[in-house]
C-alpha atoms as a PDB file:
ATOM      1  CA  UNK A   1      -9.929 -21.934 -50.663  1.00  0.00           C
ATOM      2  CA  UNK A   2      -7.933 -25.439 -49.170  1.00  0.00           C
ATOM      3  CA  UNK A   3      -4.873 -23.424 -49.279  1.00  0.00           C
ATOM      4  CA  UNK A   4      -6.236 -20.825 -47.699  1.00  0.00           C
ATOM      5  CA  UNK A   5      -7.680 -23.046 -44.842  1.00  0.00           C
ATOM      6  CA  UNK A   6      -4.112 -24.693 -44.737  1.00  0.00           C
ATOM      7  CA  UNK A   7      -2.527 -21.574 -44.000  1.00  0.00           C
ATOM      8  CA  UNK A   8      -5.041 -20.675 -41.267  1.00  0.00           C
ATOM      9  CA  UNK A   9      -4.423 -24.105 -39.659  1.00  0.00           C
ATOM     10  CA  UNK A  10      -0.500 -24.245 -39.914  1.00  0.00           C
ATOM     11  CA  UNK A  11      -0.751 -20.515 -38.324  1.00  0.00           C
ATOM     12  CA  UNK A  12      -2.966 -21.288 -35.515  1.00  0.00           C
ATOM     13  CA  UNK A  13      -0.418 -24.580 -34.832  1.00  0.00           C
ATOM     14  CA  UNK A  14       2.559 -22.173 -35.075  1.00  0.00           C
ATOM     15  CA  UNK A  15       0.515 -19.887 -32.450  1.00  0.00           C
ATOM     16  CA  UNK A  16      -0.637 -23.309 -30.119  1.00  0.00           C
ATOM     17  CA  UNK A  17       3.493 -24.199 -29.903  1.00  0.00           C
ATOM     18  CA  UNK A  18       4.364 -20.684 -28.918  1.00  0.00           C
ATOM     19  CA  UNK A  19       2.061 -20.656 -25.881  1.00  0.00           C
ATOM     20  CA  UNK A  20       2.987 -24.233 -25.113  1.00  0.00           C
ATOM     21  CA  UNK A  21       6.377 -23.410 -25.368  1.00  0.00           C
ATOM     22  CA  UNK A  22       5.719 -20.639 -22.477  1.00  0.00           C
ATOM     23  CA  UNK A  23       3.811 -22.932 -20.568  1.00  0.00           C
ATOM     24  CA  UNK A  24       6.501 -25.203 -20.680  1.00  0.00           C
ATOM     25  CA  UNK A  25       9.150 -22.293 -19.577  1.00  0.00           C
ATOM     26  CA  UNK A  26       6.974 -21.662 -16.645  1.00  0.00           C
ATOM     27  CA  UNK A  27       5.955 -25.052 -15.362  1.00  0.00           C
ATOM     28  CA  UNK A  28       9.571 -25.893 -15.567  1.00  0.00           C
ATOM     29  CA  UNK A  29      10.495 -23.158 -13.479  1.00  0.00           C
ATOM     30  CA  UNK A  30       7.779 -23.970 -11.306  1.00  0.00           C
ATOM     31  CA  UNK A  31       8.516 -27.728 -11.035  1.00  0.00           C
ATOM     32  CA  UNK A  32      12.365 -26.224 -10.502  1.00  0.00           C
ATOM     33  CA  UNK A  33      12.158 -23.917  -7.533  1.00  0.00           C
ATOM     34  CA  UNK A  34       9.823 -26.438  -6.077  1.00  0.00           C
ATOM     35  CA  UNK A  35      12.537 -28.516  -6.073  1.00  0.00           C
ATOM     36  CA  UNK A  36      14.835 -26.050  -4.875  1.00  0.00           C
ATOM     37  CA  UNK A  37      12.780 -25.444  -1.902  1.00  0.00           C
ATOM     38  CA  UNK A  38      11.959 -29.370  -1.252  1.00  0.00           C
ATOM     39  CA  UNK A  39      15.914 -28.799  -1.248  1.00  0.00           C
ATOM     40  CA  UNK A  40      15.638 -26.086   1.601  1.00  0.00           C
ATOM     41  CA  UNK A  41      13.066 -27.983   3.687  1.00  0.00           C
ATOM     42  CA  UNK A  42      10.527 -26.198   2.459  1.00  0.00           C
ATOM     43  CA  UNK A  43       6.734 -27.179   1.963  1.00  0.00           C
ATOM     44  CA  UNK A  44       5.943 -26.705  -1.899  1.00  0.00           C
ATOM     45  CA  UNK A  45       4.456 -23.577  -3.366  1.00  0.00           C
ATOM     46  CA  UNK A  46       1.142 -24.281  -5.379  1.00  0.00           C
ATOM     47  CA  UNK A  47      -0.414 -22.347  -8.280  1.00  0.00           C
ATOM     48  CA  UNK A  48      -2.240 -19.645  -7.531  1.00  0.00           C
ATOM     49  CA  UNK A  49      -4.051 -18.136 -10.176  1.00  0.00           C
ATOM     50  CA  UNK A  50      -4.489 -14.414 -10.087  1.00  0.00           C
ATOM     51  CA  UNK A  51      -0.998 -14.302  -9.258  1.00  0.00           C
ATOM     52  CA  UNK A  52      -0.445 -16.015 -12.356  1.00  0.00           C
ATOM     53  CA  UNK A  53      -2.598 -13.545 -14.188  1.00  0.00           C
ATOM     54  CA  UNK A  54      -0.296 -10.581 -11.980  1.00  0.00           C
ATOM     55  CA  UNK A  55       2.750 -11.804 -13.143  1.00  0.00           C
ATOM     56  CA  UNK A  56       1.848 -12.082 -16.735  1.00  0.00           C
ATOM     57  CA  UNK A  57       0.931  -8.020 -17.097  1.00  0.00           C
ATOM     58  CA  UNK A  58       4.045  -7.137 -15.210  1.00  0.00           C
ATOM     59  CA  UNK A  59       5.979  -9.608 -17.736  1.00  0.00           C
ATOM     60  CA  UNK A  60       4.783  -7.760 -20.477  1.00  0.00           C
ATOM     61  CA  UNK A  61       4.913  -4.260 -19.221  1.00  0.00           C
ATOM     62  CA  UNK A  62       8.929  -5.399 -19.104  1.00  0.00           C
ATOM     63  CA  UNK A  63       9.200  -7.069 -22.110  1.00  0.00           C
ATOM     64  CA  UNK A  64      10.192  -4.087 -24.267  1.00  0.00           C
ATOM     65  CA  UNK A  65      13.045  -3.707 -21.768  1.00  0.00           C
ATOM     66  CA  UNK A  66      16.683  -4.726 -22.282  1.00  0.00           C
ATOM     67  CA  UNK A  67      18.412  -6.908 -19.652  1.00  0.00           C
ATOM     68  CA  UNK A  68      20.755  -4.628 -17.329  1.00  0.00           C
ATOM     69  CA  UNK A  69      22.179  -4.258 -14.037  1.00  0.00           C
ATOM     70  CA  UNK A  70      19.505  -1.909 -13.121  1.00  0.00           C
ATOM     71  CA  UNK A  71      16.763  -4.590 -14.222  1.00  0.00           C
ATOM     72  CA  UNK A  72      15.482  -8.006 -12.739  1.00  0.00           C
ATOM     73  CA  UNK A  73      17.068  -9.540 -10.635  1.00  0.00           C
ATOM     74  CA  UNK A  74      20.524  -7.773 -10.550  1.00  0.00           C
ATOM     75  CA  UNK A  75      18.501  -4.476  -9.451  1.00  0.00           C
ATOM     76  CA  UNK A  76      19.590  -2.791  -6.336  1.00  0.00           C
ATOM     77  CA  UNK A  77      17.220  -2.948  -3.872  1.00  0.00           C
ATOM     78  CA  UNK A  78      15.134  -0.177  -3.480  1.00  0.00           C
ATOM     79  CA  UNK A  79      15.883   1.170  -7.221  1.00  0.00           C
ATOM     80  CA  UNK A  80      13.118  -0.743  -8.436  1.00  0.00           C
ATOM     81  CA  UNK A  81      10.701   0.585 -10.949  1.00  0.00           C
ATOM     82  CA  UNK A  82       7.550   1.616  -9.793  1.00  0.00           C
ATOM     83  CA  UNK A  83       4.612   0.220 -11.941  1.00  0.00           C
ATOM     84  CA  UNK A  84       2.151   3.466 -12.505  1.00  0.00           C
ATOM     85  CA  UNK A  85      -0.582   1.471 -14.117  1.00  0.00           C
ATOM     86  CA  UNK A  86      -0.518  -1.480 -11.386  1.00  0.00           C
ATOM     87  CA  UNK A  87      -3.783  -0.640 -10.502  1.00  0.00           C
ATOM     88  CA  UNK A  88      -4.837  -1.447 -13.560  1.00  0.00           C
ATOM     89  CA  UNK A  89      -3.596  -4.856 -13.639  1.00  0.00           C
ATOM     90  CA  UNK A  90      -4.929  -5.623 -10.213  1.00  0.00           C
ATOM     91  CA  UNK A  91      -8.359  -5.412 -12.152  1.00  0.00           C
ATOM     92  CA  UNK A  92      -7.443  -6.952 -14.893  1.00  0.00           C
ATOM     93  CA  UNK A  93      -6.516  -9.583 -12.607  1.00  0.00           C
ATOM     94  CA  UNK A  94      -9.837  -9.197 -10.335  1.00  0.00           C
ATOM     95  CA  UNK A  95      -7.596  -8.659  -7.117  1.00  0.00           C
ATOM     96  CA  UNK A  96      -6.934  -5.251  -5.252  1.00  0.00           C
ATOM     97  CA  UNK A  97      -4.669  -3.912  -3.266  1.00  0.00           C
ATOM     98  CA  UNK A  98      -5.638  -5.513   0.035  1.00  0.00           C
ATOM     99  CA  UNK A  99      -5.207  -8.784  -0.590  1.00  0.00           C
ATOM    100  CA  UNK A 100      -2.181  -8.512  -2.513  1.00  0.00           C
ATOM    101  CA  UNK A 101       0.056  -6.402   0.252  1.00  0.00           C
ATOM    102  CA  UNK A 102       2.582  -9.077   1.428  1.00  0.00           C
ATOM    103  CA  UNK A 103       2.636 -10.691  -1.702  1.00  0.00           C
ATOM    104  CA  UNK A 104       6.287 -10.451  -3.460  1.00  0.00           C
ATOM    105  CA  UNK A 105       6.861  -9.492  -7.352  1.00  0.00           C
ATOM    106  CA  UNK A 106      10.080 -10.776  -8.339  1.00  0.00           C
ATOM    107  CA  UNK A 107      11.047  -9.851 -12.316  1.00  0.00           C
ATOM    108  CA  UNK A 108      14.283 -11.387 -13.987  1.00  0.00           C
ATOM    109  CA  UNK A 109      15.188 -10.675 -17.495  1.00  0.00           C
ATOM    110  CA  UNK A 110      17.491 -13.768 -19.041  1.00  0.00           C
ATOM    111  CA  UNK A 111      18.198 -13.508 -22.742  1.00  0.00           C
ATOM    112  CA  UNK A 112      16.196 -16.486 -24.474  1.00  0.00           C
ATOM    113  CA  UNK A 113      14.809 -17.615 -20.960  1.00  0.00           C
ATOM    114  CA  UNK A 114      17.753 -19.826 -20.921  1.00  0.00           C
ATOM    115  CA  UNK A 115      15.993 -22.378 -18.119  1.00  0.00           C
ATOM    116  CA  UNK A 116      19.202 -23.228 -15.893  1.00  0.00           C
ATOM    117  CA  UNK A 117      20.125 -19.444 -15.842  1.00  0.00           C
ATOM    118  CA  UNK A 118      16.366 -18.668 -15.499  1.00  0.00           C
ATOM    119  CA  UNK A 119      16.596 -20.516 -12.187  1.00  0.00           C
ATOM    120  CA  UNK A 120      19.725 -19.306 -10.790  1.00  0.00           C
ATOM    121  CA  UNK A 121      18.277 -15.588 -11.397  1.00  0.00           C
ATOM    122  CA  UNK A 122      15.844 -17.053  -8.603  1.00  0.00           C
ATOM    123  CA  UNK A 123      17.871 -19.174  -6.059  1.00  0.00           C
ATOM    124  CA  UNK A 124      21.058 -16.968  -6.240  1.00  0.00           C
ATOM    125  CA  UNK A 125      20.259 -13.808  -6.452  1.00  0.00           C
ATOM    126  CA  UNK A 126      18.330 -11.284  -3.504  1.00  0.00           C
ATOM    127  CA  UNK A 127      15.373 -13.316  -4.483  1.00  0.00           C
ATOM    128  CA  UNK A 128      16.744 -16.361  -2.789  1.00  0.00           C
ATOM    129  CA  UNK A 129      15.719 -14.712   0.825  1.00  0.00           C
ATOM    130  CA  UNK A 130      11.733 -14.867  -0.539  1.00  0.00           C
ATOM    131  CA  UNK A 131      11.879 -18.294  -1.679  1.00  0.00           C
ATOM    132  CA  UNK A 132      13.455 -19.586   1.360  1.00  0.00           C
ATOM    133  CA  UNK A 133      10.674 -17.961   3.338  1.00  0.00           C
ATOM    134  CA  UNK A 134       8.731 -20.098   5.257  1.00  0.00           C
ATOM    135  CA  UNK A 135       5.519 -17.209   4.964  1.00  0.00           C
ATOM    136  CA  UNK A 136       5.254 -17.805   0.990  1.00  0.00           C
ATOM    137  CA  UNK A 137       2.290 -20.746  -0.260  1.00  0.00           C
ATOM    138  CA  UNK A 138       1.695 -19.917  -3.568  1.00  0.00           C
ATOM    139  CA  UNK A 139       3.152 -18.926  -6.766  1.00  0.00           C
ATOM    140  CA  UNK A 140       2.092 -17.237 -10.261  1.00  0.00           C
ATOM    141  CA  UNK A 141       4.477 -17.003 -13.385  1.00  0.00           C
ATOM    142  CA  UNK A 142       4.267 -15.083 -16.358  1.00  0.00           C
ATOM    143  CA  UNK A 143       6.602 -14.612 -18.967  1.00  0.00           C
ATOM    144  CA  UNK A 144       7.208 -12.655 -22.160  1.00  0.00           C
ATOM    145  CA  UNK A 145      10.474 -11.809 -24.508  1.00  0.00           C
ATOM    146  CA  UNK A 146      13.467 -12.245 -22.368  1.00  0.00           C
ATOM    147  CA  UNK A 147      11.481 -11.696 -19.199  1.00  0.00           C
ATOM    148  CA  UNK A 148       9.763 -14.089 -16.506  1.00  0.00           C
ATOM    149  CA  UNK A 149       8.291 -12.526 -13.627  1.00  0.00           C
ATOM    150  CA  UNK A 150       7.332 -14.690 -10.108  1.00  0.00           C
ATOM    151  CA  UNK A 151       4.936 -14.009  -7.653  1.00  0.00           C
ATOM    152  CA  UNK A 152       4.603 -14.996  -4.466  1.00  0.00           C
ATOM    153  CA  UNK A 153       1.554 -15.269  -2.205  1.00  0.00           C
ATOM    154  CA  UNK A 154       0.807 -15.895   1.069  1.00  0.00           C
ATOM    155  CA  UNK A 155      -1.776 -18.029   3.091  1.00  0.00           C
ATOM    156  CA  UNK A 156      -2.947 -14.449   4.779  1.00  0.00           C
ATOM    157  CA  UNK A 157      -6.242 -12.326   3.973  1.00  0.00           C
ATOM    158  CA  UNK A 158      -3.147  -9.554   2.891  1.00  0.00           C
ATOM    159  CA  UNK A 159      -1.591 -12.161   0.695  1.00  0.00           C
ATOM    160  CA  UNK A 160      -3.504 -14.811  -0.553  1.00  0.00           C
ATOM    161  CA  UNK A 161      -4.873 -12.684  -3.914  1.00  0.00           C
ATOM    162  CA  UNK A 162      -7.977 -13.921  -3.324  1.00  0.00           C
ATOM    163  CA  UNK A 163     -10.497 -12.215  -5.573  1.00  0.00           C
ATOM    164  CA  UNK A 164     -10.782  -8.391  -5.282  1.00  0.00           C
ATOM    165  CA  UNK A 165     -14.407  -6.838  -4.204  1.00  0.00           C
ATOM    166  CA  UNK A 166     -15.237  -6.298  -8.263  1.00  0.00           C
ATOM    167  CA  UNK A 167     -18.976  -7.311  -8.951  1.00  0.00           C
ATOM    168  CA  UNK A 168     -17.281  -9.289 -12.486  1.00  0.00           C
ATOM    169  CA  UNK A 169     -14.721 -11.358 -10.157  1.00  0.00           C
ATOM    170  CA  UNK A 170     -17.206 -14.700 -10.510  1.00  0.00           C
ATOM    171  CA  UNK A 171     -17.190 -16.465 -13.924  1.00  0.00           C
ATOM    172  CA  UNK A 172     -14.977 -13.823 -15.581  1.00  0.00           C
ATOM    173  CA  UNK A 173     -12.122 -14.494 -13.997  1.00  0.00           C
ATOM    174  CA  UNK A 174     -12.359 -18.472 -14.408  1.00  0.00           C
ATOM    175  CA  UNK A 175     -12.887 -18.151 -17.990  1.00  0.00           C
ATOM    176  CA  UNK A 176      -9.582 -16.143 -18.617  1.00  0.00           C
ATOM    177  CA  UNK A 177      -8.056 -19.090 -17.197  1.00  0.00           C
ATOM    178  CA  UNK A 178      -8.879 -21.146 -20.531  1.00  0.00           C
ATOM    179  CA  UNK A 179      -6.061 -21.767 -22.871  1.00  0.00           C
ATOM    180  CA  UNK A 180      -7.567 -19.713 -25.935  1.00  0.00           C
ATOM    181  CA  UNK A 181      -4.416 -20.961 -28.280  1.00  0.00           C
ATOM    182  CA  UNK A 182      -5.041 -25.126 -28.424  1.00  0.00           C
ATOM    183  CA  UNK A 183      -8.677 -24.785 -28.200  1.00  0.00           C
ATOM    184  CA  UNK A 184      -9.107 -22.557 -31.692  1.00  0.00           C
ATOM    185  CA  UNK A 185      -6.892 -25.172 -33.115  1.00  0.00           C
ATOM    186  CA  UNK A 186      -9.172 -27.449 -32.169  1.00  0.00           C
ATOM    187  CA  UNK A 187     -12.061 -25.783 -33.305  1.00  0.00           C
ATOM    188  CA  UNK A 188     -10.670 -24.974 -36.741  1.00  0.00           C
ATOM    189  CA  UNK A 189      -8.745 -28.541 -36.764  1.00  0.00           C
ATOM    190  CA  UNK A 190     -12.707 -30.078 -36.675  1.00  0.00           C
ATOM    191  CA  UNK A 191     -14.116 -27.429 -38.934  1.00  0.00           C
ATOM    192  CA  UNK A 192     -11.023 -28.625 -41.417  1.00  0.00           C
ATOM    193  CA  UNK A 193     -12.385 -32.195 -41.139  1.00  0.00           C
ATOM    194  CA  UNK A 194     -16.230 -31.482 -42.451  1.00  0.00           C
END
């Protein structure tokens, strides 16, 4: 039975580092293109949320996807794929379609989300034109595999993802929020300890 509980416990720490380890990938890139646009003159974009919660379903509708020139970042405008079930992550998300119109999605695929190429897929690519943009407040990253997708918002009613009209958008959505990971370490980390 102890070796049993040790195995549960080194697994859930093994599971704790790996969402860590893609917080850490997406606060740095965060932290980065704040810099970048502290660089430009620009005002800081803060965290926002459901964006956050946006860009983590499109991140892992992608990550099956290899990296090409028809991908990301390197994708021709206007050849970008359409996302049939984004309806479904607007609820997942508790936002809808109206307050999520001048918003920007902005996918790059970078093999091992190397962070210094990670940021040039942002800052010197056709992306660079929306993070320059004076109109953009916020910001929501998601990542998964090679992929990390950004999202933009805006200060606007059409752009701020404020919560969709849902009846479930109250508590439901604040609780998602919670990192599930470090807290069942915790909780088996304690239950370890009786």
């Amino acid at each position: 039975m102890a070796s049993l509980s040790h195995l549960l416990f080194l697994s859930l720490l093994f599971h704790s580092a790996l969402i860590i380890k893609c917080d850490d990938e997406e606060d740095n890139l965060l932290q980065q293109i704040n810099q970048y646009r502290t660089s430009q003159n620009l005002s800081s974009l803060t965290k926002n949320e459901r964006a956050e919660c946006l860009a983590s379903e499109v991140a892992d509708q992608f990550k099956s996807q290899p990296c090409t020139n028809t991908t990301g970042a390197n994708t021709v405008p206007g050849t970008e794929p359409l996302f049939s079930n984004f309806p479904n992550f607007l609820s997942k998300c508790h936002l809808n379609v109206t307050t999520t119109r001048d918003g920007q999605i902005m996918p790059a695929c970078v093999p091992n989300l190397d962070p210094s190429l990670v940021l040039s897929n942002f800052t010197m690519s056709q992306y660079s034109g929306y993070l320059n943009d004076t109109k953009f407040s916020g910001i929501g990253i998601g990542s998964e595999d090679n992929w990390i997708v950004v999202v933009l918002t805006t200060s606007t009613p059409e752009g701020n993802y404020a919560p969709g009209t849902n009846k479930d958008n109250g508590e439901a959505g604040r609780l998602s929020a919670i990192p599930i990971g470090p807290l069942v370490l915790l909780v088996v980390g304690l239950f370890m300890l009786m």
